[in-house]
PDB file of N, CA and C in Angstrom:
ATOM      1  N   UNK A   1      17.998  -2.398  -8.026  1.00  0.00           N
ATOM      2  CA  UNK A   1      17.639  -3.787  -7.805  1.00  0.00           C
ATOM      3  C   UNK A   1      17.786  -4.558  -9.107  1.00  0.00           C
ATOM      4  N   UNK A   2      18.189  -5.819  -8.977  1.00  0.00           N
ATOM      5  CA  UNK A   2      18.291  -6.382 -10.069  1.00  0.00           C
ATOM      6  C   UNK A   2      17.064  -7.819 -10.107  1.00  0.00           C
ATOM      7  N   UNK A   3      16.667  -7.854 -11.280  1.00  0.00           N
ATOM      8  CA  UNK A   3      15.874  -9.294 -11.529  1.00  0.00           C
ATOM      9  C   UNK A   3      16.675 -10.699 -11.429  1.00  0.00           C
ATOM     10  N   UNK A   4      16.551 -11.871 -10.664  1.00  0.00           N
ATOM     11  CA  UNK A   4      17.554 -13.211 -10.957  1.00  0.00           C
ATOM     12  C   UNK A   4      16.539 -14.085 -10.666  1.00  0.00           C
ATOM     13  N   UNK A   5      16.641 -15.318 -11.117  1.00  0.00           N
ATOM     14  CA  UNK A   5      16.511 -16.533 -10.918  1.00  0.00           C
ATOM     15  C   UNK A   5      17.322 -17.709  -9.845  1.00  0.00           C
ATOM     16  N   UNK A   6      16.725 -17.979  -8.743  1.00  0.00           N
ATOM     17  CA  UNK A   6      17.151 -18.609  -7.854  1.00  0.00           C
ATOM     18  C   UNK A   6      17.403 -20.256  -8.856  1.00  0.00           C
ATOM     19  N   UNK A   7      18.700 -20.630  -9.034  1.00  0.00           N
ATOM     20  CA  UNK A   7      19.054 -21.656  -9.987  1.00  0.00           C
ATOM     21  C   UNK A   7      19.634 -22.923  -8.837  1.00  0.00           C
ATOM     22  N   UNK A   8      20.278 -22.428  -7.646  1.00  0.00           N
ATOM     23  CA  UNK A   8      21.038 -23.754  -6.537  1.00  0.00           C
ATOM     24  C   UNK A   8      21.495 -23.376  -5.279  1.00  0.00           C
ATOM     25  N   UNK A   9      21.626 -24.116  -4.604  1.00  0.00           N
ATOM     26  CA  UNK A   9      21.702 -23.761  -3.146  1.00  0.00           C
ATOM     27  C   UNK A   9      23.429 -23.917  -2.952  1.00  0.00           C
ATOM     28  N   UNK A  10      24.089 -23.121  -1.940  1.00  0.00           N
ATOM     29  CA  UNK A  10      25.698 -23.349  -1.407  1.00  0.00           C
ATOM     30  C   UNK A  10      25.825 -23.417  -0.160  1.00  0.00           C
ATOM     31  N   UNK A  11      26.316 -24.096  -0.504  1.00  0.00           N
ATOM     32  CA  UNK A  11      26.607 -25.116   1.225  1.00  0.00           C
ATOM     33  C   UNK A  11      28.285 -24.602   1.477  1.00  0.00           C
ATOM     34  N   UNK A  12      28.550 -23.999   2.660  1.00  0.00           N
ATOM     35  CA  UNK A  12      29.648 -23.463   3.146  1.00  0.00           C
ATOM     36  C   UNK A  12      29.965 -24.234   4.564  1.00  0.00           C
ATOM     37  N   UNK A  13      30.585 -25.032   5.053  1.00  0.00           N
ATOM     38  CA  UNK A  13      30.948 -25.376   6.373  1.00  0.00           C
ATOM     39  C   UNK A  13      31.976 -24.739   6.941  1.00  0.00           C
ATOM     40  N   UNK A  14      32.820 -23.850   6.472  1.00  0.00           N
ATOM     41  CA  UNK A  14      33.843 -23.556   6.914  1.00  0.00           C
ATOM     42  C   UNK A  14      33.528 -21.640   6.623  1.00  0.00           C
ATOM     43  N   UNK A  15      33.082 -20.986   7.383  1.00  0.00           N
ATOM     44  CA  UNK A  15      32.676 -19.516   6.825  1.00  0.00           C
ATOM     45  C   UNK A  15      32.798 -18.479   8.152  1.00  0.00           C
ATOM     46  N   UNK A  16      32.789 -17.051   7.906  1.00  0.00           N
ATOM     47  CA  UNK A  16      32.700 -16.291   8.887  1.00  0.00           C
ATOM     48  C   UNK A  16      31.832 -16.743   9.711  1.00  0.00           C
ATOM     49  N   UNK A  17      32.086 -16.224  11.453  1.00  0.00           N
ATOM     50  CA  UNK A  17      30.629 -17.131  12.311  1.00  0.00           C
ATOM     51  C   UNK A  17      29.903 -16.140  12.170  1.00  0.00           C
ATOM     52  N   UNK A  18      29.363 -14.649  11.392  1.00  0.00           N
ATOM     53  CA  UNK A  18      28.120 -13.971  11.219  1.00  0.00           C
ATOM     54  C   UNK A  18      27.810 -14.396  10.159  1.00  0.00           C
ATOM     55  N   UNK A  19      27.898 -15.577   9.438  1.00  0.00           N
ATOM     56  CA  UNK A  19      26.793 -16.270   8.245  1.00  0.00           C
ATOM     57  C   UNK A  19      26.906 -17.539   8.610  1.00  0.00           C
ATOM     58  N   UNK A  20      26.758 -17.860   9.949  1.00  0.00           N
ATOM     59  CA  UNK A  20      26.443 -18.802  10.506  1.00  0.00           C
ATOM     60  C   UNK A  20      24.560 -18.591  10.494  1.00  0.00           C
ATOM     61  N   UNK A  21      23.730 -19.450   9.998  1.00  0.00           N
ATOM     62  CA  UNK A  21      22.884 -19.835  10.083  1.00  0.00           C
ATOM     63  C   UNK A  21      22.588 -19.124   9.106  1.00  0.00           C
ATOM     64  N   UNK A  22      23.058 -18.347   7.942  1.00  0.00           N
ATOM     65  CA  UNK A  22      22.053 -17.642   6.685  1.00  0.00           C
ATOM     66  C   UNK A  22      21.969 -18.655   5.557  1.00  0.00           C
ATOM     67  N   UNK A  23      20.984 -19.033   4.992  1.00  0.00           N
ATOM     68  CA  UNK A  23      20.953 -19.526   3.708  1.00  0.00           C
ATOM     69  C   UNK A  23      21.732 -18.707   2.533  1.00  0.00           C
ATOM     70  N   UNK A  24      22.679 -19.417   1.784  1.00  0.00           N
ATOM     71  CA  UNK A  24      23.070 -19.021   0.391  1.00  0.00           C
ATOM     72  C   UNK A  24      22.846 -19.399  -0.499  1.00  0.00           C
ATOM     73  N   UNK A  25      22.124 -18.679  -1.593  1.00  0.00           N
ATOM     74  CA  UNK A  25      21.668 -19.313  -2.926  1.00  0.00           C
ATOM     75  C   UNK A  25      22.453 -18.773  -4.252  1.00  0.00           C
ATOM     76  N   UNK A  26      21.916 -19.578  -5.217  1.00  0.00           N
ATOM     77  CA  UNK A  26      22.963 -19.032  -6.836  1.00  0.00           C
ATOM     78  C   UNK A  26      21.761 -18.826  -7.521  1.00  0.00           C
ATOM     79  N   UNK A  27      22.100 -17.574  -7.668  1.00  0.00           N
ATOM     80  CA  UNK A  27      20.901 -16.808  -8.299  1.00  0.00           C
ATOM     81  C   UNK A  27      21.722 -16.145  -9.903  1.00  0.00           C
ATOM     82  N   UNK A  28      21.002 -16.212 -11.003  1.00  0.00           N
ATOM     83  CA  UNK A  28      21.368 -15.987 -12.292  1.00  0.00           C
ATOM     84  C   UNK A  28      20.267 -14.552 -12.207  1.00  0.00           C
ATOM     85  N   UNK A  29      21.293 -13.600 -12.485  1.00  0.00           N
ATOM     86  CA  UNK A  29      20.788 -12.115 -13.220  1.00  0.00           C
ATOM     87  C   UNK A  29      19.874 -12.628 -14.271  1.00  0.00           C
ATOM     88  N   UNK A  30      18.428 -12.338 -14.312  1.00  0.00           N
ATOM     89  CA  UNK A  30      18.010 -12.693 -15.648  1.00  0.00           C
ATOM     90  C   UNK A  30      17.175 -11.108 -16.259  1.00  0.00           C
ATOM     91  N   UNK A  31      16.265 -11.084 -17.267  1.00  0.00           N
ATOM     92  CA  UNK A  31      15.726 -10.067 -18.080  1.00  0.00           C
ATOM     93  C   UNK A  31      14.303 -10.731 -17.582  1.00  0.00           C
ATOM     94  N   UNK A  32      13.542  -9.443 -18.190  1.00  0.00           N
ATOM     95  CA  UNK A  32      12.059 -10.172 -17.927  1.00  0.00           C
ATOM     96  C   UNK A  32      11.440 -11.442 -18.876  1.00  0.00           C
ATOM     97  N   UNK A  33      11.891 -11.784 -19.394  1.00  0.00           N
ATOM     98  CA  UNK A  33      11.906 -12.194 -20.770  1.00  0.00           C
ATOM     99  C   UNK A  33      12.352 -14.133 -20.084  1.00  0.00           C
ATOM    100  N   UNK A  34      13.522 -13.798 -18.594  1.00  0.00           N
ATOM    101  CA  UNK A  34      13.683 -14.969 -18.556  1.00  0.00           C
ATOM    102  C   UNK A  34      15.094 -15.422 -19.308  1.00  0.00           C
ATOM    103  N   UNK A  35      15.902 -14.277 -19.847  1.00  0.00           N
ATOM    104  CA  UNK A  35      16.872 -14.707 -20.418  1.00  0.00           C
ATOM    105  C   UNK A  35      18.203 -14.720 -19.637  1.00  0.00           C
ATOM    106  N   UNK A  36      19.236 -15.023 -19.786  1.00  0.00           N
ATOM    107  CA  UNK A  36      20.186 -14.569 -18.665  1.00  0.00           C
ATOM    108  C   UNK A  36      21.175 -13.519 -18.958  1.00  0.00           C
ATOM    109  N   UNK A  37      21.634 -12.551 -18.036  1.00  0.00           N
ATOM    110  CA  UNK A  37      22.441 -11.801 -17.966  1.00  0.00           C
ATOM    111  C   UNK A  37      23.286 -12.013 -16.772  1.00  0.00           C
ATOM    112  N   UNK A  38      24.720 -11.621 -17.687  1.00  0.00           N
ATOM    113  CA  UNK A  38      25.829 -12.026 -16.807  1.00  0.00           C
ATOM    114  C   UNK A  38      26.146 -13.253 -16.132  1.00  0.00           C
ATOM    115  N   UNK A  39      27.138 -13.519 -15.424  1.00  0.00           N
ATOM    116  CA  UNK A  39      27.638 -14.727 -14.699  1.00  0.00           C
ATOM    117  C   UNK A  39      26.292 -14.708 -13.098  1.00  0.00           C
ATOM    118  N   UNK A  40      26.203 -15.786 -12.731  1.00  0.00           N
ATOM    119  CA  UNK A  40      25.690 -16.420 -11.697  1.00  0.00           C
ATOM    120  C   UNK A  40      26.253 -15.267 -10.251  1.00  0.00           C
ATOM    121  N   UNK A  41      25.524 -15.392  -9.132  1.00  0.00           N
ATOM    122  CA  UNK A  41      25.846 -15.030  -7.967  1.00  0.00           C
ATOM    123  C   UNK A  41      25.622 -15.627  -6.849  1.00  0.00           C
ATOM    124  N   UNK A  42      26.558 -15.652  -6.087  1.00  0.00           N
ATOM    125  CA  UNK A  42      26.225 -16.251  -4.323  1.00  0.00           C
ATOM    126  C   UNK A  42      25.655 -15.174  -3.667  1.00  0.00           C
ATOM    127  N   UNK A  43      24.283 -15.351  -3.164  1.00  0.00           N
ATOM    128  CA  UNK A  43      23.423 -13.834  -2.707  1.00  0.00           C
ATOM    129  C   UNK A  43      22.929 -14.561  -1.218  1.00  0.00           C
ATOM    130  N   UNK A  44      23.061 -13.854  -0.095  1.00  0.00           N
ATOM    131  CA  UNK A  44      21.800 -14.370   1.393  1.00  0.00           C
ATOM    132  C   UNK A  44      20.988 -14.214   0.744  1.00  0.00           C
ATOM    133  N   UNK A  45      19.769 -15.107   1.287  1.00  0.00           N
ATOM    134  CA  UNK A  45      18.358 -14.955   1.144  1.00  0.00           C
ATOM    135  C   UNK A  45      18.119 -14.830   2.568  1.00  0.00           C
ATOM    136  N   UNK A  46      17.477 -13.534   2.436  1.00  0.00           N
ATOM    137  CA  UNK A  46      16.850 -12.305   3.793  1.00  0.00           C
ATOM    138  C   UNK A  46      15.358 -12.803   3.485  1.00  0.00           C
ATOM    139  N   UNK A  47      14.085 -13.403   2.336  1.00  0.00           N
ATOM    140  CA  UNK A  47      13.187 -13.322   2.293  1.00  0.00           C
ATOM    141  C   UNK A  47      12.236 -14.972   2.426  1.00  0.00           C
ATOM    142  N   UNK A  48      13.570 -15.899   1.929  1.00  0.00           N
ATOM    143  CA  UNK A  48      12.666 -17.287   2.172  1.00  0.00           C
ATOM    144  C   UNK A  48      12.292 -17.837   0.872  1.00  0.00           C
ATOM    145  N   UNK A  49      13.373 -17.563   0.038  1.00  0.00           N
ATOM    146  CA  UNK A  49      13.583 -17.750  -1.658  1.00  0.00           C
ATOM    147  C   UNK A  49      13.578 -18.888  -1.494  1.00  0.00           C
ATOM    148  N   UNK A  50      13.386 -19.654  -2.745  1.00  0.00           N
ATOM    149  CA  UNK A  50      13.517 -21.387  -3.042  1.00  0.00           C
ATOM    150  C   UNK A  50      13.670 -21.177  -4.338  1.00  0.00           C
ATOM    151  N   UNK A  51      13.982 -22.098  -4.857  1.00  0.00           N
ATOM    152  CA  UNK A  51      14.483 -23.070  -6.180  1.00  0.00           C
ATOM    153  C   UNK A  51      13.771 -22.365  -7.225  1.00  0.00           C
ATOM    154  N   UNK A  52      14.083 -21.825  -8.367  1.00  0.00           N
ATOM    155  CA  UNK A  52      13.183 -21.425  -9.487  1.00  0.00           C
ATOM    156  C   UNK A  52      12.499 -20.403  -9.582  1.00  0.00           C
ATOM    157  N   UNK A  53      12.442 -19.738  -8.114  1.00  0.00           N
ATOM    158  CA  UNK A  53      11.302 -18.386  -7.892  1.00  0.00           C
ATOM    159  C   UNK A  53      12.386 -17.080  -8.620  1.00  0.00           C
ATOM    160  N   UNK A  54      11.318 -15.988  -9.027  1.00  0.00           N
ATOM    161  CA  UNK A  54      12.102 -15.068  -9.663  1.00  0.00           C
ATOM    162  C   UNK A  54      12.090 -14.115  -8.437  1.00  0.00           C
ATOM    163  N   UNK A  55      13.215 -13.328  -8.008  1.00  0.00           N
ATOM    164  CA  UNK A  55      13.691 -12.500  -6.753  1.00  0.00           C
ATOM    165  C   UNK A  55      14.112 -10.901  -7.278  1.00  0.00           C
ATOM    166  N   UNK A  56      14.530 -10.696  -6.036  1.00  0.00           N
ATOM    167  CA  UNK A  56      15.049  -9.231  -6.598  1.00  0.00           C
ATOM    168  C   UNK A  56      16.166  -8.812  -5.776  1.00  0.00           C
ATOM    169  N   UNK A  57      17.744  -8.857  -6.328  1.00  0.00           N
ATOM    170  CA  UNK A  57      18.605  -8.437  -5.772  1.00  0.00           C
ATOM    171  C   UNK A  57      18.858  -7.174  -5.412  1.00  0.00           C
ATOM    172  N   UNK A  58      19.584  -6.927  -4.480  1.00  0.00           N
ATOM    173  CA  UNK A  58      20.536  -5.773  -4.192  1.00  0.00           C
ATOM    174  C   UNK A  58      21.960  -6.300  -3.831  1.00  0.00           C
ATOM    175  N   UNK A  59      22.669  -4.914  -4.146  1.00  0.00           N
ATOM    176  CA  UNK A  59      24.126  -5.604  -3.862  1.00  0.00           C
ATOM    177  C   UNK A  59      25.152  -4.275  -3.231  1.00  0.00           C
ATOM    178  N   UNK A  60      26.222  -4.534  -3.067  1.00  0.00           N
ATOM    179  CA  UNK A  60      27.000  -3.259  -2.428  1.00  0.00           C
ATOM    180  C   UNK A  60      26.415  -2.880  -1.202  1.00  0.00           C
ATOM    181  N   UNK A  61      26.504  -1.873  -0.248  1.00  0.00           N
ATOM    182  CA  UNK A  61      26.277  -1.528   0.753  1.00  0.00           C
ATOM    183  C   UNK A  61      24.692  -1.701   0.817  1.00  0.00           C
ATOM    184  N   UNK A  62      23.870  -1.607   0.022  1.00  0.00           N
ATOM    185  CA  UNK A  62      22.349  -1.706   0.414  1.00  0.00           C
ATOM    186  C   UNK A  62      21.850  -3.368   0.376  1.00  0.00           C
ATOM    187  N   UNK A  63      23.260  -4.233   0.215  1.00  0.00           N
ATOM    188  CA  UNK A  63      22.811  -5.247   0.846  1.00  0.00           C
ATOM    189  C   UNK A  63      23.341  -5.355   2.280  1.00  0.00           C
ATOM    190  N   UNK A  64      23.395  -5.115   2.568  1.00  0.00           N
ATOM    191  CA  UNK A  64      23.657  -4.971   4.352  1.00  0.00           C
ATOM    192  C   UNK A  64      22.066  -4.125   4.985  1.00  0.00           C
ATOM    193  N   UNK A  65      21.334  -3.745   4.587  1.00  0.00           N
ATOM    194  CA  UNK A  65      20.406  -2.967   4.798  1.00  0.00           C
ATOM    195  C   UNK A  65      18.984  -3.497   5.151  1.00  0.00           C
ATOM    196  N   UNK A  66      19.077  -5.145   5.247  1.00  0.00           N
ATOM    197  CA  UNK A  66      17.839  -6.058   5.633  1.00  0.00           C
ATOM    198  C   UNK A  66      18.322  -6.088   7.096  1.00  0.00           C
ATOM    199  N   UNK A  67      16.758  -6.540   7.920  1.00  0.00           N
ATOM    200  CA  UNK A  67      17.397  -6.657   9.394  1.00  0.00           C
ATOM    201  C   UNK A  67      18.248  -8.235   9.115  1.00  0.00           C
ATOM    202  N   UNK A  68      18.252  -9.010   8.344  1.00  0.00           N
ATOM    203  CA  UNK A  68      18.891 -10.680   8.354  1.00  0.00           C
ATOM    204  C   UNK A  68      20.287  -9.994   8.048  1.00  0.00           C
ATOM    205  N   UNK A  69      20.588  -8.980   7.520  1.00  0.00           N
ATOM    206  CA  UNK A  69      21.964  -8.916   6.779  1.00  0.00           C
ATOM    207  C   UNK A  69      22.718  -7.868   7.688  1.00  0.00           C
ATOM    208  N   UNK A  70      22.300  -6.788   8.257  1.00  0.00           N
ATOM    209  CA  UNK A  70      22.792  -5.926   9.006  1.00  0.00           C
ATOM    210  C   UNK A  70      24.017  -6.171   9.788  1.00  0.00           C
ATOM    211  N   UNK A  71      25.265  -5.614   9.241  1.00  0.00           N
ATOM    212  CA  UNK A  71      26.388  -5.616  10.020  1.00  0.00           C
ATOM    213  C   UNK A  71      26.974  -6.425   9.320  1.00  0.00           C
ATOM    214  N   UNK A  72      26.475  -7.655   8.296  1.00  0.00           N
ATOM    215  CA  UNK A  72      26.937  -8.966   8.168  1.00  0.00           C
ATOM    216  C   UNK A  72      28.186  -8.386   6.943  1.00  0.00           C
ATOM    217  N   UNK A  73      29.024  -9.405   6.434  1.00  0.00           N
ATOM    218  CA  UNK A  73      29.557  -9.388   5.369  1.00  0.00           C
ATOM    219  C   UNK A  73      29.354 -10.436   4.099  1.00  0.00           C
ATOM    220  N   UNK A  74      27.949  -9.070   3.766  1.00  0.00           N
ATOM    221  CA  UNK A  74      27.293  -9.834   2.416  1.00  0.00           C
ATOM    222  C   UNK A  74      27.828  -8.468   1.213  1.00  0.00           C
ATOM    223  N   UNK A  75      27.935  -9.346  -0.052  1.00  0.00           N
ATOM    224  CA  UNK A  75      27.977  -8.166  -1.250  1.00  0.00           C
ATOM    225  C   UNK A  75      26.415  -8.149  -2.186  1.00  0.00           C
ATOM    226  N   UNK A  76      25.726  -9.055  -1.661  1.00  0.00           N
ATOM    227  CA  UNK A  76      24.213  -9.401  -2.474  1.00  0.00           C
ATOM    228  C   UNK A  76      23.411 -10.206  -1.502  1.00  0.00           C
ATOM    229  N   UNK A  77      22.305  -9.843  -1.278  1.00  0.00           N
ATOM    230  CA  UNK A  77      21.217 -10.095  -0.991  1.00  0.00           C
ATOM    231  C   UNK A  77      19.900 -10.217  -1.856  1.00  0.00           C
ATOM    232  N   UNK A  78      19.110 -11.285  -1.350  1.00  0.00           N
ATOM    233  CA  UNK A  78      17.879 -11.518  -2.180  1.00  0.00           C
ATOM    234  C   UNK A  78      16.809 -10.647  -1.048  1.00  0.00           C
ATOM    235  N   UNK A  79      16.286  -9.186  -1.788  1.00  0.00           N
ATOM    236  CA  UNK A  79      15.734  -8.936  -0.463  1.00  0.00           C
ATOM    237  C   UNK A  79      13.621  -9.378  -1.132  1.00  0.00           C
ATOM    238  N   UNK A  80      13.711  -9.765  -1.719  1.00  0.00           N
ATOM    239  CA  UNK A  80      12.020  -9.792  -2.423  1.00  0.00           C
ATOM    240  C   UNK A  80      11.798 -10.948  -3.392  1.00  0.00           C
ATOM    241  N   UNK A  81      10.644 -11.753  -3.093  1.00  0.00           N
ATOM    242  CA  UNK A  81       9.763 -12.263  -4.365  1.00  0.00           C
ATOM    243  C   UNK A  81       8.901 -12.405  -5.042  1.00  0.00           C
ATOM    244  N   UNK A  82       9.539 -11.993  -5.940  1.00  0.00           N
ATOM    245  CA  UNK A  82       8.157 -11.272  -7.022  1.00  0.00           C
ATOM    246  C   UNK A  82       7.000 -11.919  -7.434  1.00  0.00           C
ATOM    247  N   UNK A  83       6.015 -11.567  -7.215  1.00  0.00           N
ATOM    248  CA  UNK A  83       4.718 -11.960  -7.473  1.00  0.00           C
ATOM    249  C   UNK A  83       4.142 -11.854  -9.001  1.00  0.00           C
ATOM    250  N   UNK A  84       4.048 -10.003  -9.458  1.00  0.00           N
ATOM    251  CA  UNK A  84       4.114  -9.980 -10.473  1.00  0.00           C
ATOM    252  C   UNK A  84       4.724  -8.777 -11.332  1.00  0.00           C
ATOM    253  N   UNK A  85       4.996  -8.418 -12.190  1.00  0.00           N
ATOM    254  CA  UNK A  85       5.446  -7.318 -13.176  1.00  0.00           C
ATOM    255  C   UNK A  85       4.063  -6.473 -13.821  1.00  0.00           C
ATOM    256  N   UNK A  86       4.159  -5.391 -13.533  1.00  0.00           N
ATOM    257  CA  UNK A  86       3.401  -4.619 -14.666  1.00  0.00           C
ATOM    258  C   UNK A  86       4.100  -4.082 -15.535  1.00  0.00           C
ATOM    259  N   UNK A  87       4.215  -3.414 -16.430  1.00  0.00           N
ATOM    260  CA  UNK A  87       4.876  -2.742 -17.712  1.00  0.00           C
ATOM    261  C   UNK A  87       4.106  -2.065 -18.629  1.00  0.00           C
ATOM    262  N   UNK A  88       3.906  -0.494 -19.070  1.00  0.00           N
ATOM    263  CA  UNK A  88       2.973   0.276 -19.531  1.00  0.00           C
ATOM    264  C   UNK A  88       1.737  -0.867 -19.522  1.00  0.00           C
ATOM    265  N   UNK A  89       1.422  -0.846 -18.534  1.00  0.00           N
ATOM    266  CA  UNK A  89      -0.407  -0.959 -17.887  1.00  0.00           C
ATOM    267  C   UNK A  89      -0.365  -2.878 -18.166  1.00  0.00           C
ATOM    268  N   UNK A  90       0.075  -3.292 -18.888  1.00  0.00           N
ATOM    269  CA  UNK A  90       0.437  -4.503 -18.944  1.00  0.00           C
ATOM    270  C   UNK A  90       0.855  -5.739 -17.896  1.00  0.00           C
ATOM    271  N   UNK A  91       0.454  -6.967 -17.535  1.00  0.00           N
ATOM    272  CA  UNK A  91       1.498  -7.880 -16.552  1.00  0.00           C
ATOM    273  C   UNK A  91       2.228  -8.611 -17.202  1.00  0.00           C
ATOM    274  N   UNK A  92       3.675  -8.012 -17.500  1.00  0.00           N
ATOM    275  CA  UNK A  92       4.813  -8.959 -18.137  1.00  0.00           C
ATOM    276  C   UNK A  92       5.012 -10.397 -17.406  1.00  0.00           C
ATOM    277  N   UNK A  93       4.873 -10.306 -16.009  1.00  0.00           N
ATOM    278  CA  UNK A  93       5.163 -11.409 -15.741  1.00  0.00           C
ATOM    279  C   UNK A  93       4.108 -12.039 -14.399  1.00  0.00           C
ATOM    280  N   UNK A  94       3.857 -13.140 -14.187  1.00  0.00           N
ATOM    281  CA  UNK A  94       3.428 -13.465 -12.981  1.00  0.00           C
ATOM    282  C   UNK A  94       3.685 -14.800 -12.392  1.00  0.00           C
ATOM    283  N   UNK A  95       4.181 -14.743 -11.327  1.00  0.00           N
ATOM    284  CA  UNK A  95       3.987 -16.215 -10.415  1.00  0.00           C
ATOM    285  C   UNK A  95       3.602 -17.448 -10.497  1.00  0.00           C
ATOM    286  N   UNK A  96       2.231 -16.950 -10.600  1.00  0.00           N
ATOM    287  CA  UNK A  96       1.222 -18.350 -10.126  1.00  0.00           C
ATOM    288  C   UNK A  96       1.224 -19.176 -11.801  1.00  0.00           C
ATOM    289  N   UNK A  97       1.563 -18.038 -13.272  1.00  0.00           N
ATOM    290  CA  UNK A  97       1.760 -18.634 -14.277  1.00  0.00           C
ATOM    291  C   UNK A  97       3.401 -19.123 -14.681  1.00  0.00           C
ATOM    292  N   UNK A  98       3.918 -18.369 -14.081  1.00  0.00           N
ATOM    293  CA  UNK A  98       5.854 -19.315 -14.408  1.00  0.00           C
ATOM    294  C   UNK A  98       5.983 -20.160 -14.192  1.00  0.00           C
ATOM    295  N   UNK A  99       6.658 -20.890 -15.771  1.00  0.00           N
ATOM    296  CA  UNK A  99       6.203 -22.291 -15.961  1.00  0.00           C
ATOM    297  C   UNK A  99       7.854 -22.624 -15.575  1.00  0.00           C
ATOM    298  N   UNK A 100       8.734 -21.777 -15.428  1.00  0.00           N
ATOM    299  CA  UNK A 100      10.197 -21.464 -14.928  1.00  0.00           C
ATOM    300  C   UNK A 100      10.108 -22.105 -13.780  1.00  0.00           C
ATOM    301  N   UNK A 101       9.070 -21.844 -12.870  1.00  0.00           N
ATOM    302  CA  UNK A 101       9.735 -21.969 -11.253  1.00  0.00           C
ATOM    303  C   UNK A 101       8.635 -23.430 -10.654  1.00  0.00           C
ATOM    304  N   UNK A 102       9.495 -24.472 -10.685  1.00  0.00           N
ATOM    305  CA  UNK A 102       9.057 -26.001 -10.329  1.00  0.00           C
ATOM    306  C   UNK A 102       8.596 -25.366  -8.828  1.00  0.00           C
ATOM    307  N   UNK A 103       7.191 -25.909  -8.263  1.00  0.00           N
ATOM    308  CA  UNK A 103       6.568 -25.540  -7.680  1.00  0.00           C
ATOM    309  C   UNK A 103       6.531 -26.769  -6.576  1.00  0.00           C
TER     310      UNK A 103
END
């Protein structure tokens, strides 16, 4: 699974008719830290992601593996949103304090 940042929404009118009705978002690979890694991605959101929230990708065949994605032709899915991080006994990160995700 990878960590990203939900950064913009994609609007497709013209697409296969099995991603007829899925939301697509551009989600940036980020670190816990909030930094970015790698180029941007077009991912389904299987969970009900919005703008700024930090998620958790999958990609390759185990994105096909949500009941929203099953069968479909996705290479990434947003299947989770993260609430919070622990890290040796620690909370690296949390929600209700990310000053990242406009609420």
């Amino acid at each position: 699974m990878i960590f990203a940042r939900v950064c913009g929404t994609v609007v497709s009118t013209n697409k296969d008719e099995r991603l007829v009705g899925k939301k697509l978002l551009l989600v940036q690979p980020v670190d816990l830290d909030g930094a970015s890694k790698g180029h941007p991605l077009v991912s389904i959101d299987a969970v009900g992601a919005g703008e700024g929230e930090l998620v958790l990708l999958v990609q390759g065949s185990s994105a096909r593996q949500t009941s929203v994605t099953e069968g479909q032709p996705v290479d990434c899915t947003i299947c989770a949103i993260v609430d919070y991080v622990e890290k040796g006994g620690k909370t690296v990160f949390e929600k209700s304090k990310d000053t990242a995700y406009s609420r």
